[in-house]
Structure formats: C-alpha cells, structure tokens
Protein backbone atom coordinates (compact mmCIF):
# COMPACT_ATOMS: atom_id res chain seq x y z
CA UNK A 1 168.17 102.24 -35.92
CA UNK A 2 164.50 101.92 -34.79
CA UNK A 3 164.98 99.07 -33.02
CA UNK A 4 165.63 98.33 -28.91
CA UNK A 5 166.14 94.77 -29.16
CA UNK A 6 169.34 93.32 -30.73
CA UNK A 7 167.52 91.00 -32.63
CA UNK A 8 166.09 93.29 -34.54
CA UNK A 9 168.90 94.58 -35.90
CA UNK A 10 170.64 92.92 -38.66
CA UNK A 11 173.78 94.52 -37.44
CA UNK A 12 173.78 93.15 -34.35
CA UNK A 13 172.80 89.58 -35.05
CA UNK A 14 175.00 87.49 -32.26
CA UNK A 15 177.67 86.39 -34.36
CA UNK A 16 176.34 82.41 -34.06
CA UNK A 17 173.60 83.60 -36.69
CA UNK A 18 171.00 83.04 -33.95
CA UNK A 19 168.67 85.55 -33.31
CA UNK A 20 168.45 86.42 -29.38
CA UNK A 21 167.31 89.28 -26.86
CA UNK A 22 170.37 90.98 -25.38
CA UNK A 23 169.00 91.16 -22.11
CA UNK A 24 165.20 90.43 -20.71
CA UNK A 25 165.56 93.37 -18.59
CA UNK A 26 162.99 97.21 -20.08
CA UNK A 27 166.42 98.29 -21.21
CA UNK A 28 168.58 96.22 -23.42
CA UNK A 29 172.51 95.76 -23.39
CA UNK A 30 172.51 98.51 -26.89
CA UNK A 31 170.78 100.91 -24.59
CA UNK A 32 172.78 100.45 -21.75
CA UNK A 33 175.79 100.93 -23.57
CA UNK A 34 174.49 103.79 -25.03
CA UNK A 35 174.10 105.62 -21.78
CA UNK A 36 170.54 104.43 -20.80
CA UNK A 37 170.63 103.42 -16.58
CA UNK A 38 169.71 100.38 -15.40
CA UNK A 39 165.81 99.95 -15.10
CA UNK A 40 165.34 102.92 -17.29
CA UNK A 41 163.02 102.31 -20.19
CA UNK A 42 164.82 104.08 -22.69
CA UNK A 43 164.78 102.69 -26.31
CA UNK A 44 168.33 102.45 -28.00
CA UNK A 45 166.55 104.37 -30.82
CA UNK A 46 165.45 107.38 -28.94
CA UNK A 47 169.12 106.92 -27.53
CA UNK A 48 171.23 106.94 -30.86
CA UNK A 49 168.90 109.91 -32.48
CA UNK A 50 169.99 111.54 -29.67
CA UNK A 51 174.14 112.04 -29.96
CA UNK A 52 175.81 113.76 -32.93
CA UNK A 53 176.30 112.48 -35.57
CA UNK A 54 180.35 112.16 -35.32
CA UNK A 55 179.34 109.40 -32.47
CA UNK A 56 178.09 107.12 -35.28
CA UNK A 57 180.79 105.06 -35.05
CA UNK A 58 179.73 104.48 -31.34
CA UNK A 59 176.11 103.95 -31.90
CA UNK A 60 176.90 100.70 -34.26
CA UNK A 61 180.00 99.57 -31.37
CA UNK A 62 177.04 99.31 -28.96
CA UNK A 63 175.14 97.67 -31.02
CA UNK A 64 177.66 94.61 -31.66
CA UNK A 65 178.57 94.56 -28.53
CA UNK A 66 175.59 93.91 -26.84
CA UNK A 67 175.65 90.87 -29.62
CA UNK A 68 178.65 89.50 -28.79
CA UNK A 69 178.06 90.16 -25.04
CA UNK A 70 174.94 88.27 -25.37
CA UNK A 71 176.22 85.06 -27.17
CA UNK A 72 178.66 84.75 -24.96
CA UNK A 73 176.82 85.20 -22.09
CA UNK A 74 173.79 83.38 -22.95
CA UNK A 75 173.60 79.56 -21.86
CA UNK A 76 174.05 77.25 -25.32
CA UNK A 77 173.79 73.70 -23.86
CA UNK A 78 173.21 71.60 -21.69
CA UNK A 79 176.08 69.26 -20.05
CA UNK A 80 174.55 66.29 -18.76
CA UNK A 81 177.39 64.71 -17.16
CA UNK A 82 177.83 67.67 -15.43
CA UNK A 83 174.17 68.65 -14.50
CA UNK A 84 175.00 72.21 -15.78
CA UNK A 85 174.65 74.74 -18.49
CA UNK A 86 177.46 75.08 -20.59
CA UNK A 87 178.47 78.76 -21.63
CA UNK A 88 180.52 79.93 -24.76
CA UNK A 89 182.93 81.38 -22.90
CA UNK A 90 184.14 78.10 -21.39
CA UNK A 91 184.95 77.55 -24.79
CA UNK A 92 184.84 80.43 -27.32
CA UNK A 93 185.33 80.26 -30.50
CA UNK A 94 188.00 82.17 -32.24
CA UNK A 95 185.74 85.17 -33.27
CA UNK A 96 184.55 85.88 -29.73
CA UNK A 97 187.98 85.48 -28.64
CA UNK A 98 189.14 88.30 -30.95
CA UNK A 99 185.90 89.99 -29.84
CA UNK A 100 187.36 90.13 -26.18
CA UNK A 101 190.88 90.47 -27.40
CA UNK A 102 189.69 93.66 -28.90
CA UNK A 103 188.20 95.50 -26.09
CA UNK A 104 191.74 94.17 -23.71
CA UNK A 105 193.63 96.48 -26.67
CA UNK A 106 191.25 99.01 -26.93
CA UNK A 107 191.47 99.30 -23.03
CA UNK A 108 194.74 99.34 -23.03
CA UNK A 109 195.19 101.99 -25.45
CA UNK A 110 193.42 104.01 -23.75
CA UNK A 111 195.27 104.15 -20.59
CA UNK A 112 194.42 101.39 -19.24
CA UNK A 113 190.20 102.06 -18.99
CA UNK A 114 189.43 98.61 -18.94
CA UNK A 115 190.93 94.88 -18.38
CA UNK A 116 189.35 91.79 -18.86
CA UNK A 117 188.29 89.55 -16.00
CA UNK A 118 189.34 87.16 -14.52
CA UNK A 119 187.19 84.51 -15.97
CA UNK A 120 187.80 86.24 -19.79
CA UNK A 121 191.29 85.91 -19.72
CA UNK A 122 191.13 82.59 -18.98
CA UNK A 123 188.74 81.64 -21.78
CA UNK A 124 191.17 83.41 -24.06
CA UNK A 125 193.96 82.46 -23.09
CA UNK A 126 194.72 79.69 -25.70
CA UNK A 127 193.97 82.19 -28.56
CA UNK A 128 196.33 84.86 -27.72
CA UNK A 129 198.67 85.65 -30.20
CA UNK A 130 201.84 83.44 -29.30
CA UNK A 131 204.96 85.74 -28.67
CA UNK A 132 208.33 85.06 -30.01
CA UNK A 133 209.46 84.93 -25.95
CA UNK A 134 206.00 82.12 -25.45
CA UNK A 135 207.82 79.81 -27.87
C-alpha cells in the first residue's frame, strides 16, 4: 500500500468501476479509518506500515470501505425535476446494500458496536433478506 488516495488503489476502486477521491479533505477516509484524526496529514501508507502484521486483514477493510463509503456518498446525478443531486443511497444497488448489511451484522456481532442510521436503514430496507414471519 503506498498509496493515500483510494483511487490509487486497485483494491479500493468504488465498486461502480469509477475511479474517485475518498474524501478532499489532507487525510482520506483509508486513513481515517486507519486511526489517522481528522485534519491530520497522515498518509494511509505510513499508517498501515505501521500495525502488525496480524492487522492485515484490517488494513485492506479500510481500504474498501472508504470505497464503498465514497460511492455511496458521493453525488452521481443530477435530478432535474427535482433541482437536486441524486445520491446512491436513495437508491443503492444490491452490492452496496450488502455492503451496509455487512457492517449492521458485523456490529451486531460484536455487541452491538455499531447500527446503521437512520437514513441507511431506510435505503436498505427493500433488500433485506425477507423472513419466513415478513411473508
């Protein structure tokens, strides 16, 4: 990993195909999630050389989250009727959705660390998994 931008890794390539910063901010999403604080200008690099080695598995998370954080994020269009940007999480697509649906389980596995908001359960709530008690 020698690289701080997202873009610049083929790993973390949003998952449209589309190559984007994570963030315009010194330190990118991958850094932040790495541990950098906000406004430092620490590299994601100097970041991942950093931990041990057994935190590999951590170093590439950060990096595909800070894609998928990013494409969702990001503005895609431009809704004229509306005189608005239009998001991807107003309408994600199936892979973000698991994306999302991931980090609910892996939040709730762990004791409940993290939920998603408001606003994310919403956008995927028509690609949860239906229940044999929803039908």
């Amino acid at each position: 990993m020698t690289s701080t931008t997202v873009r610049s890794s083929p790993v973390a390539s949003p998952p449209t195909g589309k190559s984007a910063p994570a963030s315009s901010e010194p330190t990118t999403d991958a850094a932040r999630y790495l541990g950098a604080k906000e406004g430092e200008d620490t590299k994601a690099s100097e970041l991942a050389a950093a931990l041990p080695k057994t935190r590999l598995a951590n170093i590439l998370f950060a990096q595909v989250a800070a894609a998928y954080e990013a494409d969702i994020r990001d503005p895609k269009t431009y809704d004229m009727a509306r005189y608005r940007p239009t998001y991807l999480w107003e309408a994600l697509s199936p892979r973000q959705a698991a994306y999302l649906l991931l980090l609910e389980a892996r939040g709730q596995a762990d004791n409940g660390s993290y939920a998603l908001s408001e606003v994310e359960n919403q956008a995927v709530a028509q690609h949860r998994p239906q229940t044999p008690d929803a039908a």
